[in-house]
Each structure stands twice: as structure tokens, then as C-alpha cells.
PDB file of N, CA and C in Angstrom:
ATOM      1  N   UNK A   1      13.196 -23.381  -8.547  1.00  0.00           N
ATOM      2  CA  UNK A   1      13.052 -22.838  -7.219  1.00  0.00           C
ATOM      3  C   UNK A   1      11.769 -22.001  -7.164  1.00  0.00           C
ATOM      4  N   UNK A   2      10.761 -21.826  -6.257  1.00  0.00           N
ATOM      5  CA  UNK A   2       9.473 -21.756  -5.896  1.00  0.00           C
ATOM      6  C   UNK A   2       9.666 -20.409  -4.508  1.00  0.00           C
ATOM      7  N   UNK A   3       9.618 -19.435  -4.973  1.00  0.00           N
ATOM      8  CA  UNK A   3       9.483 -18.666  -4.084  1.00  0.00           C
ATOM      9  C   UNK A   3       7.881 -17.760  -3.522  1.00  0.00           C
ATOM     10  N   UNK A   4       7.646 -18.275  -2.517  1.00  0.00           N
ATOM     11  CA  UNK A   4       6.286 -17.851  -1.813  1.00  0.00           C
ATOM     12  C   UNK A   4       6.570 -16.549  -1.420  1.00  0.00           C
ATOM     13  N   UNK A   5       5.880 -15.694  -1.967  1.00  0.00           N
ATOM     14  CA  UNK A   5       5.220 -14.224  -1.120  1.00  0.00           C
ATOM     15  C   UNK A   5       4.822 -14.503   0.270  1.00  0.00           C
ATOM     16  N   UNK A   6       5.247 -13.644   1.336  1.00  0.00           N
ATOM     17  CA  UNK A   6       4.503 -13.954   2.406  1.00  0.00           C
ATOM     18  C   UNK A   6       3.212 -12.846   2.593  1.00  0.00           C
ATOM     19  N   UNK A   7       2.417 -13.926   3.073  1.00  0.00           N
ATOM     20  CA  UNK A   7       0.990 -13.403   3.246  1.00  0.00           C
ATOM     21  C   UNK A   7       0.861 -12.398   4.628  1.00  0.00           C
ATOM     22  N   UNK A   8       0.690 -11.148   4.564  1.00  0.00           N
ATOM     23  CA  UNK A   8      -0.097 -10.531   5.152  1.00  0.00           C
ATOM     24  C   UNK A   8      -1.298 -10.323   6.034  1.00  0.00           C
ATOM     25  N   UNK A   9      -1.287 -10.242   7.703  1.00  0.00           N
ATOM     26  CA  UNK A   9      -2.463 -10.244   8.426  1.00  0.00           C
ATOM     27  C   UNK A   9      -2.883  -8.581   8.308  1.00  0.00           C
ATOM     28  N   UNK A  10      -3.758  -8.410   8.801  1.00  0.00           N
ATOM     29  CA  UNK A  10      -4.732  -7.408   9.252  1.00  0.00           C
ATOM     30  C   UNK A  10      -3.286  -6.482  10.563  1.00  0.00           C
ATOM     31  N   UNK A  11      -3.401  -7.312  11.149  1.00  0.00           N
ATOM     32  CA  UNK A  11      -2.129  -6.722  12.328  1.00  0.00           C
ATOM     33  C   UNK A  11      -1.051  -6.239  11.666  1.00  0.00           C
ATOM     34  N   UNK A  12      -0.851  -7.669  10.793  1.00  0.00           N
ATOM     35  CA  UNK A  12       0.805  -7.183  10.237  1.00  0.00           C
ATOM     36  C   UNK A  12       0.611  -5.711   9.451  1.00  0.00           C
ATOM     37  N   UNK A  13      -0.613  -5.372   8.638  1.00  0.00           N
ATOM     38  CA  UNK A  13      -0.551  -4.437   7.389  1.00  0.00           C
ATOM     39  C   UNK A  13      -0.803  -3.298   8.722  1.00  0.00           C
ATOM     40  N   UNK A  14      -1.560  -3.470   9.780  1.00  0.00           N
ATOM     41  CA  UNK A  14      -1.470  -2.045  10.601  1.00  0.00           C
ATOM     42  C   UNK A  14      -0.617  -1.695  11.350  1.00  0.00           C
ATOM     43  N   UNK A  15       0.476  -2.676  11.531  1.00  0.00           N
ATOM     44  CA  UNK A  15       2.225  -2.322  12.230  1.00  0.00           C
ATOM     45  C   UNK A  15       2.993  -1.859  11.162  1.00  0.00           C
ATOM     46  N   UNK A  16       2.856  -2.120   9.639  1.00  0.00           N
ATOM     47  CA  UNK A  16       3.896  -1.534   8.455  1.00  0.00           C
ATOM     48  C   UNK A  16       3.258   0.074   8.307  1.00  0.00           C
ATOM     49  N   UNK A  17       2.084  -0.289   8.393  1.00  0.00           N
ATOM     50  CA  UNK A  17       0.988   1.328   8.220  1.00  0.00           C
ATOM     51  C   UNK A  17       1.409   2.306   8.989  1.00  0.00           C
ATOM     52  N   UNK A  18       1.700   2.179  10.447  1.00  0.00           N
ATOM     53  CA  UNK A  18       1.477   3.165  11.089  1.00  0.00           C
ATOM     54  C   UNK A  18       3.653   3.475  11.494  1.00  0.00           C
ATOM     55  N   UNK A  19       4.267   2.627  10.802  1.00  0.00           N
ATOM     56  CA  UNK A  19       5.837   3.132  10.742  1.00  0.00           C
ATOM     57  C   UNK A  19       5.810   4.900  10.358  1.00  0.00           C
ATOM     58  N   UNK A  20       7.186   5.612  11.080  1.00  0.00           N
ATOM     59  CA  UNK A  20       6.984   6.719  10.635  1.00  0.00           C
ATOM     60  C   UNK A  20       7.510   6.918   8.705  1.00  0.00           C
ATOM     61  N   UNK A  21       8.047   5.451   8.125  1.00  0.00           N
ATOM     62  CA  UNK A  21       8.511   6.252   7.001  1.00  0.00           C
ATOM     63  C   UNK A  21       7.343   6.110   6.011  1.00  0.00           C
ATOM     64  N   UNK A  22       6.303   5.335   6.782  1.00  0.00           N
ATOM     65  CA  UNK A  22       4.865   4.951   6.019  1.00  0.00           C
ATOM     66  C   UNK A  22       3.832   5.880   5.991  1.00  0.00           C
ATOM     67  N   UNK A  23       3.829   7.318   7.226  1.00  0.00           N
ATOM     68  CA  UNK A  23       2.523   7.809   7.087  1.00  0.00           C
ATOM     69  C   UNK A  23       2.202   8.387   5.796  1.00  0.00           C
ATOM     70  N   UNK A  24       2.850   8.823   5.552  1.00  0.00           N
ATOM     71  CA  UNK A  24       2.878   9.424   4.248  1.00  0.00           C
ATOM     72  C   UNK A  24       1.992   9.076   2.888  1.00  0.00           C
ATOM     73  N   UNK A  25       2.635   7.531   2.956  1.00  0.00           N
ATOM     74  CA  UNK A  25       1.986   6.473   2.153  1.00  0.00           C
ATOM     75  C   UNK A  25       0.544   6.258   2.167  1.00  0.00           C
ATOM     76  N   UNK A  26      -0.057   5.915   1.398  1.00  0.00           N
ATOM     77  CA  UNK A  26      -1.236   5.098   0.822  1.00  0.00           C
ATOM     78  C   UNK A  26      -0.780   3.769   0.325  1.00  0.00           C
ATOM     79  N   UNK A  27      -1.445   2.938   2.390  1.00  0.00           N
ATOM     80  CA  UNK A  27      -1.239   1.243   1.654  1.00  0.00           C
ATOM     81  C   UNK A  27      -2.337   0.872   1.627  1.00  0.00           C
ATOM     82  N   UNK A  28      -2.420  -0.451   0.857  1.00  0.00           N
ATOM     83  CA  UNK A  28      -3.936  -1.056   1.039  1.00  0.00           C
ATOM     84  C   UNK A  28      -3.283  -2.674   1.546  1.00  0.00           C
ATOM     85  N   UNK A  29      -4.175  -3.227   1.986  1.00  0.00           N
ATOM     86  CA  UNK A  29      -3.929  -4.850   1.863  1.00  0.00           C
ATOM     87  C   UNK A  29      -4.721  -5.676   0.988  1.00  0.00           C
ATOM     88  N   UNK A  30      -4.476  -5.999  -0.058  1.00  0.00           N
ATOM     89  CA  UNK A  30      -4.992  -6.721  -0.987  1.00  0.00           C
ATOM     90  C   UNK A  30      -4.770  -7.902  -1.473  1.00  0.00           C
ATOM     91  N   UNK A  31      -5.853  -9.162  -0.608  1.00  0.00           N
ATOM     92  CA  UNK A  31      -5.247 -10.470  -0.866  1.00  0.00           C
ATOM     93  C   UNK A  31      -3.999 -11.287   0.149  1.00  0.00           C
ATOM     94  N   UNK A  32      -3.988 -10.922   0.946  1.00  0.00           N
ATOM     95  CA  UNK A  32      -2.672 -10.439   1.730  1.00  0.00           C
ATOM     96  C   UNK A  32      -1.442  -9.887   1.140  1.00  0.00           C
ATOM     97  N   UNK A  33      -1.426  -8.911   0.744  1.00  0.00           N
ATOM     98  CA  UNK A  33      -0.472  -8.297   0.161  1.00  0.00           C
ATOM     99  C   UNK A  33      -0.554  -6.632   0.454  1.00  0.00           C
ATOM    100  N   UNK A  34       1.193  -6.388   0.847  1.00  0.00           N
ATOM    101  CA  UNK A  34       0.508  -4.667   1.110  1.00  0.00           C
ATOM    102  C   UNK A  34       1.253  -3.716  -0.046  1.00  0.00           C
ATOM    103  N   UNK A  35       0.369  -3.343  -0.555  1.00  0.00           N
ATOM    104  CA  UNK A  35       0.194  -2.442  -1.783  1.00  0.00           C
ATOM    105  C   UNK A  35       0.712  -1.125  -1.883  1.00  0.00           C
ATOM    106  N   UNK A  36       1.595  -0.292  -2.057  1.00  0.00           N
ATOM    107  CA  UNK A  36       1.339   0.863  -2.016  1.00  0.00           C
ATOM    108  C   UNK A  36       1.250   1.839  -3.501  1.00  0.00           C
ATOM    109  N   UNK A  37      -0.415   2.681  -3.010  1.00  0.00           N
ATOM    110  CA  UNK A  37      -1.071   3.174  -3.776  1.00  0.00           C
ATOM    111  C   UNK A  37      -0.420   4.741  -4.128  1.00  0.00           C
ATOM    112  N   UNK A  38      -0.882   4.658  -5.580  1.00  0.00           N
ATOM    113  CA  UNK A  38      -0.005   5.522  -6.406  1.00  0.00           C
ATOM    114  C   UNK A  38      -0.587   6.755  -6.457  1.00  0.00           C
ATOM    115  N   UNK A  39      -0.998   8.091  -6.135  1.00  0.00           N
ATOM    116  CA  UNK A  39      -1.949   9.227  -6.157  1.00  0.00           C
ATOM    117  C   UNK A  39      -1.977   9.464  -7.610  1.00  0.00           C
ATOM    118  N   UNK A  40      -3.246   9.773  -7.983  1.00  0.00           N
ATOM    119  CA  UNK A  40      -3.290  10.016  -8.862  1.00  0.00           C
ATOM    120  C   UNK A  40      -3.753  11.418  -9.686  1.00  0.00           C
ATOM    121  N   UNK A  41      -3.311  12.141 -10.379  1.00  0.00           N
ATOM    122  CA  UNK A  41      -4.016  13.198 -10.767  1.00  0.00           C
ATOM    123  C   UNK A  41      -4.680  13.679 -12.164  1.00  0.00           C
ATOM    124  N   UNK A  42      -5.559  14.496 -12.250  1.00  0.00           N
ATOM    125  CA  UNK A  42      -6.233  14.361 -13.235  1.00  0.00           C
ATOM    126  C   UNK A  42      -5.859  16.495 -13.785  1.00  0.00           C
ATOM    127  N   UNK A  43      -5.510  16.325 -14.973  1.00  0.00           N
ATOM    128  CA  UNK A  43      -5.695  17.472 -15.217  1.00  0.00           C
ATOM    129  C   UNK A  43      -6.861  18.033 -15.514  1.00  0.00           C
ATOM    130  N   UNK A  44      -7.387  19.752 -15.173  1.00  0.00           N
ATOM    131  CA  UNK A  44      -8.275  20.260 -15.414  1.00  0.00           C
ATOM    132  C   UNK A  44      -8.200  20.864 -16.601  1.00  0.00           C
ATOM    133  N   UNK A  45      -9.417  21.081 -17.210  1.00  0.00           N
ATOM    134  CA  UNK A  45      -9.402  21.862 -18.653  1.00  0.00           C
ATOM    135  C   UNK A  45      -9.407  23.205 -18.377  1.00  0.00           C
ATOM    136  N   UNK A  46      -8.113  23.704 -19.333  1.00  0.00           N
ATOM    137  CA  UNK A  46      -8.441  25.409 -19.375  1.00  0.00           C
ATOM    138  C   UNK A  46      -9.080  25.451 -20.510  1.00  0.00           C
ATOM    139  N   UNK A  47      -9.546  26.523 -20.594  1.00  0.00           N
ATOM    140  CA  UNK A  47     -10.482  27.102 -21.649  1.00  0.00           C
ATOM    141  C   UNK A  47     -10.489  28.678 -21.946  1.00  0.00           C
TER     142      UNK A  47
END
């Protein structure tokens, strides 16, 4: 059995984007695919 991802428009990724449980989020569309991006942090050096 062969299951297809469905592909992603430009429209579709800015109607999932702008949901209220999405603002929050960091999506991207990549490939048609919508991504959500992970924040990342970097520790600073004490000294």
C-alpha cells in the first residue's frame, strides 16, 4: 500500500498559518510540505 503525502499550495500553507492554534508557530512550506520549525537556542558563555 502506497500512501501519498498531500502536497501543499501557497494558499493552503497561508490558511493553516494564520489558524489561531498556529500563530504561535513557526511554519515554513518546504517542497509542498508544511513544516513546523523548532526554535532554537544557543547557550551563552559565562566566564
Amino acid at each position: 500500500m502506497v500512501v501519498e503525502k498531500k502536497r501543499y499550495t501557497l494558499e493552503d500553507y497561508r490558511a493553516v498559518a494564520e489558524r489561531p492554534e498556529n500563530r504561535e508557530k513557526i511554519l515554513e512550506l518546504i517542497e509542498g510540505e508544511i513544516v513546523e520549525k523548532v526554535p532554537s537556542f544557543t547557550r551563552s558563555r559565562c566566564r
